[in-house]
PDB file of N, CA and C in Angstrom:
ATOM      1  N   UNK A   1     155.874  60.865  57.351  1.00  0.00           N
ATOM      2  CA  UNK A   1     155.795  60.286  56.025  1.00  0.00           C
ATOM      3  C   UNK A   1     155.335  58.836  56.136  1.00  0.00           C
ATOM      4  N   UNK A   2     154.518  58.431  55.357  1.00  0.00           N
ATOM      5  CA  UNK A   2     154.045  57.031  55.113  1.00  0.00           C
ATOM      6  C   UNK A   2     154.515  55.934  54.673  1.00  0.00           C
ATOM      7  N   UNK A   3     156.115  56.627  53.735  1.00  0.00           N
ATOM      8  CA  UNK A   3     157.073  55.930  52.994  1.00  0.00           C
ATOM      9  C   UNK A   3     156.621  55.215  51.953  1.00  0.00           C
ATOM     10  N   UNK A   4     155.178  55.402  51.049  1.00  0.00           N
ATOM     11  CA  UNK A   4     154.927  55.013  50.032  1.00  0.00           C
ATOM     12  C   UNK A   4     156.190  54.693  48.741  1.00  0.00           C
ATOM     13  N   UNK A   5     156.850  53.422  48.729  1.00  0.00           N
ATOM     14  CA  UNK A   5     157.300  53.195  47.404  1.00  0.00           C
ATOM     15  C   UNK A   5     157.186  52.669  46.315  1.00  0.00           C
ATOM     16  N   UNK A   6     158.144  53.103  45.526  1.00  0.00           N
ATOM     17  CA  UNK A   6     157.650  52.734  44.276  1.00  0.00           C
ATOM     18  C   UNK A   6     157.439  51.579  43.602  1.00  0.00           C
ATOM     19  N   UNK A   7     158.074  50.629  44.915  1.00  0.00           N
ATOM     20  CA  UNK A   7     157.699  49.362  44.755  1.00  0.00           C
ATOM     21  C   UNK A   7     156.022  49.192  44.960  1.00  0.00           C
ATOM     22  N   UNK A   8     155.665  49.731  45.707  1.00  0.00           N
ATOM     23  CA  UNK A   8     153.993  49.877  46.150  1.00  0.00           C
ATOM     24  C   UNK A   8     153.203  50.123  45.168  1.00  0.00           C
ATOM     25  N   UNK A   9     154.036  50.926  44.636  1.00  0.00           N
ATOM     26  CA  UNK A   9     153.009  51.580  43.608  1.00  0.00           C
ATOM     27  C   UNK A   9     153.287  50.703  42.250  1.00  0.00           C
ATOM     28  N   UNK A  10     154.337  49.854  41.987  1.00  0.00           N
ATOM     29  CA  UNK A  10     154.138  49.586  41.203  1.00  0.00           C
ATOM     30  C   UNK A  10     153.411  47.843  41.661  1.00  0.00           C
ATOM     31  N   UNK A  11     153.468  47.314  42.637  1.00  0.00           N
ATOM     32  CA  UNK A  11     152.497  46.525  42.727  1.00  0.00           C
ATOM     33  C   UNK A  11     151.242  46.689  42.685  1.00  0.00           C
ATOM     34  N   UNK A  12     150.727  48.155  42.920  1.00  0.00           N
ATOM     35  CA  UNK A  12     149.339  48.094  42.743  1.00  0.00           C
ATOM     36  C   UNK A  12     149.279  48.311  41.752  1.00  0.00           C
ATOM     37  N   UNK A  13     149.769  49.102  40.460  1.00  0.00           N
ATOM     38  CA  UNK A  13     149.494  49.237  39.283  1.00  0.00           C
ATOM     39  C   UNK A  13     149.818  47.817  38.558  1.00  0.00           C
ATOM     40  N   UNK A  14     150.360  46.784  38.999  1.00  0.00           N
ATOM     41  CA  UNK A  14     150.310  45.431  38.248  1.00  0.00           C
ATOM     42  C   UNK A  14     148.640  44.771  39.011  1.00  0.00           C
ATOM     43  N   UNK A  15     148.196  45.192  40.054  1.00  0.00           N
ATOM     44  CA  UNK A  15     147.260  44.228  40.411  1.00  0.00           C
ATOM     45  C   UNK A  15     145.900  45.109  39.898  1.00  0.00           C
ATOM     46  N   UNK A  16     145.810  46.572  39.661  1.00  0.00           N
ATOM     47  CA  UNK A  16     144.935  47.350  38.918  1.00  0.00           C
ATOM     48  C   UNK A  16     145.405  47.228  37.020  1.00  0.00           C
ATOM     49  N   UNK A  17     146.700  46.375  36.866  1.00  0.00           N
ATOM     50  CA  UNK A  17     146.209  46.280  35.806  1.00  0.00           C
ATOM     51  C   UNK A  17     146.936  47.384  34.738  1.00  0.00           C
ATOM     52  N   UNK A  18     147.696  48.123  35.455  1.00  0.00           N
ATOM     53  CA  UNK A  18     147.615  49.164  34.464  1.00  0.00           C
ATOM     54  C   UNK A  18     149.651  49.551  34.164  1.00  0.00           C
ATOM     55  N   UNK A  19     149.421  50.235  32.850  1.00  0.00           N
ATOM     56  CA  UNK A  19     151.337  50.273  32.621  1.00  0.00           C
ATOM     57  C   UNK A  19     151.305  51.623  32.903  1.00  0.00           C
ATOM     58  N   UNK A  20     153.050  51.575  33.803  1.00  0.00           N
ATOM     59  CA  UNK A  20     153.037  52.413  34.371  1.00  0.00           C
ATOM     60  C   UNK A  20     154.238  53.165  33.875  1.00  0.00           C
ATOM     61  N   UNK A  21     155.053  53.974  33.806  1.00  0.00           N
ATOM     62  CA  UNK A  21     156.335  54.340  33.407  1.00  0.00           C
ATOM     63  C   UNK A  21     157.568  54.327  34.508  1.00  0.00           C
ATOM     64  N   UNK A  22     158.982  54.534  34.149  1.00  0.00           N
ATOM     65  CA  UNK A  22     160.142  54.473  35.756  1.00  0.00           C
ATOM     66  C   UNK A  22     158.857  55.945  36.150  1.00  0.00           C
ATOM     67  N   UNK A  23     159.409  56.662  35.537  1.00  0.00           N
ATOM     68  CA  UNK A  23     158.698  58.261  35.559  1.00  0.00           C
ATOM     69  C   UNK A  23     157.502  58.506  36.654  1.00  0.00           C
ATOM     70  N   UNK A  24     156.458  57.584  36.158  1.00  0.00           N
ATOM     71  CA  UNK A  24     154.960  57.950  36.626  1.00  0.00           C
ATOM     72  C   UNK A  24     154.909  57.258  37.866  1.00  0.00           C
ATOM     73  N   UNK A  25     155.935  55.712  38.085  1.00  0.00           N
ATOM     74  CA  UNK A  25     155.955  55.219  39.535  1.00  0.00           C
ATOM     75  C   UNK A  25     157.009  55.925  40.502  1.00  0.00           C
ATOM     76  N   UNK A  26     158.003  57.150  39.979  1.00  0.00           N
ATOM     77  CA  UNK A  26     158.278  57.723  40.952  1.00  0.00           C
ATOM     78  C   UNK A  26     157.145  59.243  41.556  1.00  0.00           C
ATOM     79  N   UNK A  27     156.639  59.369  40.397  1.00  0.00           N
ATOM     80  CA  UNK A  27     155.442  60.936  40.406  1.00  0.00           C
ATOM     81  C   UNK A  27     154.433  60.267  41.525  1.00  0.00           C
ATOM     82  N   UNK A  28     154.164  58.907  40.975  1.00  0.00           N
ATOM     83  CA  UNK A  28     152.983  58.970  41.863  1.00  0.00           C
ATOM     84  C   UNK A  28     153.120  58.218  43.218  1.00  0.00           C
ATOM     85  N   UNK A  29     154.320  57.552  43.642  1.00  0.00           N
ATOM     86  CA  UNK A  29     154.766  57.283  44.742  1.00  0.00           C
ATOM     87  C   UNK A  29     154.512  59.019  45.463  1.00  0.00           C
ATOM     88  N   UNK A  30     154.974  59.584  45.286  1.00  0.00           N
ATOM     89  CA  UNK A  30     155.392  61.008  46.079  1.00  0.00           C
ATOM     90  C   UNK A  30     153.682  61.410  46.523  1.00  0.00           C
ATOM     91  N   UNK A  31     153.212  61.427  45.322  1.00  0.00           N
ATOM     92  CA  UNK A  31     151.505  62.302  45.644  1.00  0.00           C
ATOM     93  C   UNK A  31     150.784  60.766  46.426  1.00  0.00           C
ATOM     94  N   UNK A  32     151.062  59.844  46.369  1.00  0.00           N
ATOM     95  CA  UNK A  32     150.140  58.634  47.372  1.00  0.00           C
ATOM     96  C   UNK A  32     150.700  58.850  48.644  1.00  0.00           C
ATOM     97  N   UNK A  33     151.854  59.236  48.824  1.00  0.00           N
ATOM     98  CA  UNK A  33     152.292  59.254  49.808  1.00  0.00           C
ATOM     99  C   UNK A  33     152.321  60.549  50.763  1.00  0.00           C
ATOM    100  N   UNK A  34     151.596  61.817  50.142  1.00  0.00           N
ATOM    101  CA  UNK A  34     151.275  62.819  50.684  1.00  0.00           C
ATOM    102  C   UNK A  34     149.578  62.653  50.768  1.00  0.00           C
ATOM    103  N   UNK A  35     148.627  62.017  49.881  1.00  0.00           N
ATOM    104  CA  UNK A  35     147.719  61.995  49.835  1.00  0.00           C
ATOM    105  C   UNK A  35     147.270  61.071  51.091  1.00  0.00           C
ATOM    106  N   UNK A  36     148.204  60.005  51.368  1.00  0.00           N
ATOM    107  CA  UNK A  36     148.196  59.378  52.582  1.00  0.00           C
ATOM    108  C   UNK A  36     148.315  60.048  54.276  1.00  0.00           C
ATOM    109  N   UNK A  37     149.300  60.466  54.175  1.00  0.00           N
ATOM    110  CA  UNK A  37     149.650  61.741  55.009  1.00  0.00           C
ATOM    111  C   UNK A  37     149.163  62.360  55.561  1.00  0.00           C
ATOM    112  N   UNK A  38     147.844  63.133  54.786  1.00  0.00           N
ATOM    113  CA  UNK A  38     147.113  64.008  54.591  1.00  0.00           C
ATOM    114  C   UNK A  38     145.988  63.414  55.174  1.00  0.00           C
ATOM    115  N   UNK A  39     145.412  62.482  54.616  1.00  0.00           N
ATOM    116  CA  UNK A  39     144.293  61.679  55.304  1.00  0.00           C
ATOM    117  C   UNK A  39     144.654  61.118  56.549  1.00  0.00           C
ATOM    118  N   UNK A  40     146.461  61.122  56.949  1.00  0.00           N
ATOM    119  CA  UNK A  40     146.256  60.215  58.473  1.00  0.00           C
ATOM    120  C   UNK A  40     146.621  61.238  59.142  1.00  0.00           C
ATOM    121  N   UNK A  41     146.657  62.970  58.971  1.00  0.00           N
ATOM    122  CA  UNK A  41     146.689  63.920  60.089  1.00  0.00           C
ATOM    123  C   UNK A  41     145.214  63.824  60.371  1.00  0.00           C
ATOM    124  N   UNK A  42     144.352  63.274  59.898  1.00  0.00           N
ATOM    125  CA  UNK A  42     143.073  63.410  60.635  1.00  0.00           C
ATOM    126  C   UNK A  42     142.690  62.936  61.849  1.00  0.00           C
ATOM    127  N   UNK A  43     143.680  61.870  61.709  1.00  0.00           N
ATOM    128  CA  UNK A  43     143.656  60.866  63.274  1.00  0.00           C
ATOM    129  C   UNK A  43     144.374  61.915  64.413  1.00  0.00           C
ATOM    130  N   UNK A  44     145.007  62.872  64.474  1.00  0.00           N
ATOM    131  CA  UNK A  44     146.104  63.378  65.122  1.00  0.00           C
ATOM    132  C   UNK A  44     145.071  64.668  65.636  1.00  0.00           C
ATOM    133  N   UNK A  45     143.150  64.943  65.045  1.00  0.00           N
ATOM    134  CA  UNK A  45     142.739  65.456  65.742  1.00  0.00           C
ATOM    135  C   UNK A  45     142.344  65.848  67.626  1.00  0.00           C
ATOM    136  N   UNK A  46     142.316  66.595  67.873  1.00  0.00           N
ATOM    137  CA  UNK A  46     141.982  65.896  69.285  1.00  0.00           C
ATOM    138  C   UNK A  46     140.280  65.579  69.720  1.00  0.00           C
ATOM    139  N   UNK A  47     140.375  64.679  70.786  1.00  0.00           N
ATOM    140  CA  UNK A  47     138.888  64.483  71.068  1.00  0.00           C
ATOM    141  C   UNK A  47     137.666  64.940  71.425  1.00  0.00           C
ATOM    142  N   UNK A  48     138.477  66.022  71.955  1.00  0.00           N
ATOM    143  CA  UNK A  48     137.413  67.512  72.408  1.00  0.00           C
ATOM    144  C   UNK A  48     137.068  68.218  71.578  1.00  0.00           C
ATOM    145  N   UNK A  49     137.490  67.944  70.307  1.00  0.00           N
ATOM    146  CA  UNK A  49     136.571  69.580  69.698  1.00  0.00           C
ATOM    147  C   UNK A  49     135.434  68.405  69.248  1.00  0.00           C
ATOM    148  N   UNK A  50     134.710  69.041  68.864  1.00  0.00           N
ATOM    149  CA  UNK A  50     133.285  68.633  68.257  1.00  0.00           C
ATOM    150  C   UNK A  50     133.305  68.553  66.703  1.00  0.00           C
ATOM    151  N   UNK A  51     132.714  67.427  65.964  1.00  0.00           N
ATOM    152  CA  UNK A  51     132.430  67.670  65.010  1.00  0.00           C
ATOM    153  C   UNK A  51     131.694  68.951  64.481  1.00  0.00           C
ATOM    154  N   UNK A  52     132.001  69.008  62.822  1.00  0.00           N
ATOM    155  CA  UNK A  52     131.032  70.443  62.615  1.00  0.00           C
ATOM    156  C   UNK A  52     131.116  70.040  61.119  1.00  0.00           C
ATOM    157  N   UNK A  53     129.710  70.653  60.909  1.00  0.00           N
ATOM    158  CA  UNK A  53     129.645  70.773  59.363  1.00  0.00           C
ATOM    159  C   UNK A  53     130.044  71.868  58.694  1.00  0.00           C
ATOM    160  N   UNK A  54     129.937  73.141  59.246  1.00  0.00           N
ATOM    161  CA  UNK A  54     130.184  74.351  58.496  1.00  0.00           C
ATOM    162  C   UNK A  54     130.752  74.948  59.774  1.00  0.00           C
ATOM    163  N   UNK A  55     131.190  75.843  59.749  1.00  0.00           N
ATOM    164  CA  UNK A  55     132.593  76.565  60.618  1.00  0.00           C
ATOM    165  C   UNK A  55     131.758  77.751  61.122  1.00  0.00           C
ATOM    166  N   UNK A  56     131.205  78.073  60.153  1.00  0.00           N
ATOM    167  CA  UNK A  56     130.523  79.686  60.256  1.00  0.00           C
ATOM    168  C   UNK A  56     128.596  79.441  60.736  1.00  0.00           C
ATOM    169  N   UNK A  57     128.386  79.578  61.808  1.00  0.00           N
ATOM    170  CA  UNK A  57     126.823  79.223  61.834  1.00  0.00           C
ATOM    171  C   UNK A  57     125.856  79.521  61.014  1.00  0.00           C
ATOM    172  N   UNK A  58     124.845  78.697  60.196  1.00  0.00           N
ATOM    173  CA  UNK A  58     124.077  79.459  59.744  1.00  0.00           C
ATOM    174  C   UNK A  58     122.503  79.324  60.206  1.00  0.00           C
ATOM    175  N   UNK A  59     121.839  80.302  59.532  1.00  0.00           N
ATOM    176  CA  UNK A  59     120.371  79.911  59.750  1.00  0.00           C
ATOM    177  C   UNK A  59     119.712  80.350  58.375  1.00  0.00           C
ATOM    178  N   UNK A  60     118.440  79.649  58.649  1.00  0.00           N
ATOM    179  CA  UNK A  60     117.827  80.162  58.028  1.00  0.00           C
ATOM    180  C   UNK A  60     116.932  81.283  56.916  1.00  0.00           C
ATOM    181  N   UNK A  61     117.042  81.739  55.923  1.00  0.00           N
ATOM    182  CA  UNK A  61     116.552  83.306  56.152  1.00  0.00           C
ATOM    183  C   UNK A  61     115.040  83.052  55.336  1.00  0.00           C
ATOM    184  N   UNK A  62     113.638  83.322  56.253  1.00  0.00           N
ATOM    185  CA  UNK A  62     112.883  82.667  55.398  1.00  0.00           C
ATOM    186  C   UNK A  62     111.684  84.063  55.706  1.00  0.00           C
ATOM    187  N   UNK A  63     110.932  84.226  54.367  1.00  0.00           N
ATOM    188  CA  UNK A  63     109.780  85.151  54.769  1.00  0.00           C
ATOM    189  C   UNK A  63     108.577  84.380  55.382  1.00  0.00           C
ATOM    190  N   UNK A  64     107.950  85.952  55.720  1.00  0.00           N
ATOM    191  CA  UNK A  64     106.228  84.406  56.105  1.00  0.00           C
ATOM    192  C   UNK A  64     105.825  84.415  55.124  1.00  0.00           C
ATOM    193  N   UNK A  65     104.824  83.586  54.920  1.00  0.00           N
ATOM    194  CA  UNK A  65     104.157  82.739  54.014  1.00  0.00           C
ATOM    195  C   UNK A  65     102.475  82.946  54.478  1.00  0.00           C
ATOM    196  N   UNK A  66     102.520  83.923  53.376  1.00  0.00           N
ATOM    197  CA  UNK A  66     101.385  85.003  53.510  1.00  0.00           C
ATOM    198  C   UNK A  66     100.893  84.526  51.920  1.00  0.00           C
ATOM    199  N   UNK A  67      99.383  84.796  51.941  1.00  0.00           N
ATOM    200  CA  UNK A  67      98.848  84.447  50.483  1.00  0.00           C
ATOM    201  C   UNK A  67      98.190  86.036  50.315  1.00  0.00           C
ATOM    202  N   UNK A  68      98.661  86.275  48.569  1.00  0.00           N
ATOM    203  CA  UNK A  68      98.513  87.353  48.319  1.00  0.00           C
ATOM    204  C   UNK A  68      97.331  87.106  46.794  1.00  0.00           C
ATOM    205  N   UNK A  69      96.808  87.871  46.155  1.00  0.00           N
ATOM    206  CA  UNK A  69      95.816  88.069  45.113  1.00  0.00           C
ATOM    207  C   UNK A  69      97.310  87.486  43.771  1.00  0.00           C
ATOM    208  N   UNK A  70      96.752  86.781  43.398  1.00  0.00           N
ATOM    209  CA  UNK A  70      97.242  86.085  42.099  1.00  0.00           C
ATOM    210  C   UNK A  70      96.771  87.043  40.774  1.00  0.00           C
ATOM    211  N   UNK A  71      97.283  87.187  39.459  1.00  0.00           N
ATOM    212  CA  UNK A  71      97.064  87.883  37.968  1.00  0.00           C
ATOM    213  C   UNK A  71      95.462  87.118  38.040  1.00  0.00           C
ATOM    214  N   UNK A  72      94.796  88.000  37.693  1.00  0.00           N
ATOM    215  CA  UNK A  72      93.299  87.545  36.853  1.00  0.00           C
ATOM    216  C   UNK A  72      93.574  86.545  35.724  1.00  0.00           C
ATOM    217  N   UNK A  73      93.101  85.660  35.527  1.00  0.00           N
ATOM    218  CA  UNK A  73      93.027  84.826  34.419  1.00  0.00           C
ATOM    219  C   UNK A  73      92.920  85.381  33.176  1.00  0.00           C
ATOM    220  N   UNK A  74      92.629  86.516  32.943  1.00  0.00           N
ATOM    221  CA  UNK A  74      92.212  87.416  31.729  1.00  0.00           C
ATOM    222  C   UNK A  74      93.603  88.000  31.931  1.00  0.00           C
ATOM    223  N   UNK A  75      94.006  88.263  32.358  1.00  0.00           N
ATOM    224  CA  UNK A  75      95.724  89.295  32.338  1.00  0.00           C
ATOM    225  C   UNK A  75      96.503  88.195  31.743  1.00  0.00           C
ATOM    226  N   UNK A  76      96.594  86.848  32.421  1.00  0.00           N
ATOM    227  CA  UNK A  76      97.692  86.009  32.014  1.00  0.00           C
ATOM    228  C   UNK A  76      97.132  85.290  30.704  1.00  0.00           C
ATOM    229  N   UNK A  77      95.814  85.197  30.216  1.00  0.00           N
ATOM    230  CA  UNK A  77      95.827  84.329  29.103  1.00  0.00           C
ATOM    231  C   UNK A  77      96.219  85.761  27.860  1.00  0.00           C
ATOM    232  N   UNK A  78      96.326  87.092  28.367  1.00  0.00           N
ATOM    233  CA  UNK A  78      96.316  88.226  27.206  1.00  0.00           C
ATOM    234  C   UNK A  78      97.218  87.922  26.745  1.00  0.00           C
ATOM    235  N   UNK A  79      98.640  87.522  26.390  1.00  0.00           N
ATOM    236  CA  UNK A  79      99.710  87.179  26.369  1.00  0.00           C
ATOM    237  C   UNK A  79      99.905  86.044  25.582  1.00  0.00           C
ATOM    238  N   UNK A  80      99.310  85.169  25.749  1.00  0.00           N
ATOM    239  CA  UNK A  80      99.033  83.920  24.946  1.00  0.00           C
ATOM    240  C   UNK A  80      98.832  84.054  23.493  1.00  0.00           C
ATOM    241  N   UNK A  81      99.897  83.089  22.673  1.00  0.00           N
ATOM    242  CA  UNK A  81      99.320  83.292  21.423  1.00  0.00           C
ATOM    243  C   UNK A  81      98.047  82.352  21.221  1.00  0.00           C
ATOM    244  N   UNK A  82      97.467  81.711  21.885  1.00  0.00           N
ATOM    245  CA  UNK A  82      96.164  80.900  21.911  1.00  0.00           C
ATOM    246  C   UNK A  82      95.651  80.334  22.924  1.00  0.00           C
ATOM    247  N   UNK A  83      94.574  80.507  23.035  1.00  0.00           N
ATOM    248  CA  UNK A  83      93.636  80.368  24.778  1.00  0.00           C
ATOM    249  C   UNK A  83      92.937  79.468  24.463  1.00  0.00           C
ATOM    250  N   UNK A  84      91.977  78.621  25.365  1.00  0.00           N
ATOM    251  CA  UNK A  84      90.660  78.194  25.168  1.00  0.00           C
ATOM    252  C   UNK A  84      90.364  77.957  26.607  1.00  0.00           C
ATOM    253  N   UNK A  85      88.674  77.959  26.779  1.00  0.00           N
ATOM    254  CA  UNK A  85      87.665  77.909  27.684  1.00  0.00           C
ATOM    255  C   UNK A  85      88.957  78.136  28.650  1.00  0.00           C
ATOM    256  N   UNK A  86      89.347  79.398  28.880  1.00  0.00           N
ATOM    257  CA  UNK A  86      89.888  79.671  30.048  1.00  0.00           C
ATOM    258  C   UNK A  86      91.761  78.916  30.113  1.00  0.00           C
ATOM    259  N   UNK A  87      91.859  78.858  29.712  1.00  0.00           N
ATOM    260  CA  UNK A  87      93.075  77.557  30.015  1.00  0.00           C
ATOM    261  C   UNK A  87      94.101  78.262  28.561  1.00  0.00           C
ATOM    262  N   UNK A  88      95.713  77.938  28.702  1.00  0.00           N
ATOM    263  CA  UNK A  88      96.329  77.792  27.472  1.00  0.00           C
ATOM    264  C   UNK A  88      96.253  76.789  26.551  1.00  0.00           C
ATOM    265  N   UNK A  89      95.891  77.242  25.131  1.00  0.00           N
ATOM    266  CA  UNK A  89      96.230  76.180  24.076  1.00  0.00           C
ATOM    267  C   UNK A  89      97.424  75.621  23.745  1.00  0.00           C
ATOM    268  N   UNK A  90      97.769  74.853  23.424  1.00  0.00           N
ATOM    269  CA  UNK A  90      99.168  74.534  23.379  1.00  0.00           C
ATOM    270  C   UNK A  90      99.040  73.405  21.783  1.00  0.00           C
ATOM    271  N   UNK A  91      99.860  73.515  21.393  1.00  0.00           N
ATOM    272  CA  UNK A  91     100.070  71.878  20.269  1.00  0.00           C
ATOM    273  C   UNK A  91      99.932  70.375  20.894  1.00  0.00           C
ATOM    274  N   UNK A  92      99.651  69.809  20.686  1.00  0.00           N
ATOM    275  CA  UNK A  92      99.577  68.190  20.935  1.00  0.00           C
ATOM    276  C   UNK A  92     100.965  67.408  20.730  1.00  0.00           C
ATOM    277  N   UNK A  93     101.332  67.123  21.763  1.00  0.00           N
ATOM    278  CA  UNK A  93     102.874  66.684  21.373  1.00  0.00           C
ATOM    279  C   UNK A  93     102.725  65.491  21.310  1.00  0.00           C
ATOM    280  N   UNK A  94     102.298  63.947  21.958  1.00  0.00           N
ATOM    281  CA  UNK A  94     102.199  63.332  22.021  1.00  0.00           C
ATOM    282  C   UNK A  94     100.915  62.115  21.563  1.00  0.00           C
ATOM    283  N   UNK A  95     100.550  62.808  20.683  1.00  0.00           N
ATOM    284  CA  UNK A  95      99.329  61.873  19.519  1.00  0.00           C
ATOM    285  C   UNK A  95      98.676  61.734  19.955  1.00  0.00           C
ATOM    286  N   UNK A  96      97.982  61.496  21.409  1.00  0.00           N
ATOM    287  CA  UNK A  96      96.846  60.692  21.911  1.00  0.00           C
ATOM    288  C   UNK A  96      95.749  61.551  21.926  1.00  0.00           C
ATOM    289  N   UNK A  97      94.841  59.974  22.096  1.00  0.00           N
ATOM    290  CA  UNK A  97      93.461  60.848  21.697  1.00  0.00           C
ATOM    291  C   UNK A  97      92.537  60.863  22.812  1.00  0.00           C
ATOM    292  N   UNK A  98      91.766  62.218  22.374  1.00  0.00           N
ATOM    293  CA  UNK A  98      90.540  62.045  24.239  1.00  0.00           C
ATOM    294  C   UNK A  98      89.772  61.406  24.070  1.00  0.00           C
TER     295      UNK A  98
END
């Protein structure tokens, strides 16, 4: 145990400023003081294992990257409620002029 008290806690809640209740400086003495705890079993690792990011190995899963025949331009503009010279029509959203 870290022995977080509630004297602690209530000095930091006067230097953060903030009102605290008897109530909320005994609640949160208990959780700072496990939350403390908790963060200093990390030190109590040993030196031999290795860091790791993920536990479970992973890789990759990737296809090749092969180029295949794309829709005809005539298939994808059929669909369109308005085409021109090849291309979609669209509304003018932004006013400017060509």
């Amino acid at each position: 145990m870290s022995d977080i008290t509630r004297d602690d806690v209530a000095h930091l809640a006067r230097l953060a400023r903030l009102a605290v209740t008897d109530a909320e400086l005994d609640t949160f003495s208990r959780q700072i003081d496990a939350i403390v705890d908790t963060v200093s079993a990390v030190g109590d690792i040993p030196d031999d294992i290795p860091p790791t990011a993920q536990v479970v190995p992973q890789t990759n899963v990737l296809r090749p990257d092969t180029t295949e025949p794309s829709l005809p331009r005539e298939a994808a503009l059929a669909g369109a409620p308005a085409a021109e010279e090849g291309r979609f029509r669209v509304p003018r959203i932004l006013g400017e002029e060509l």
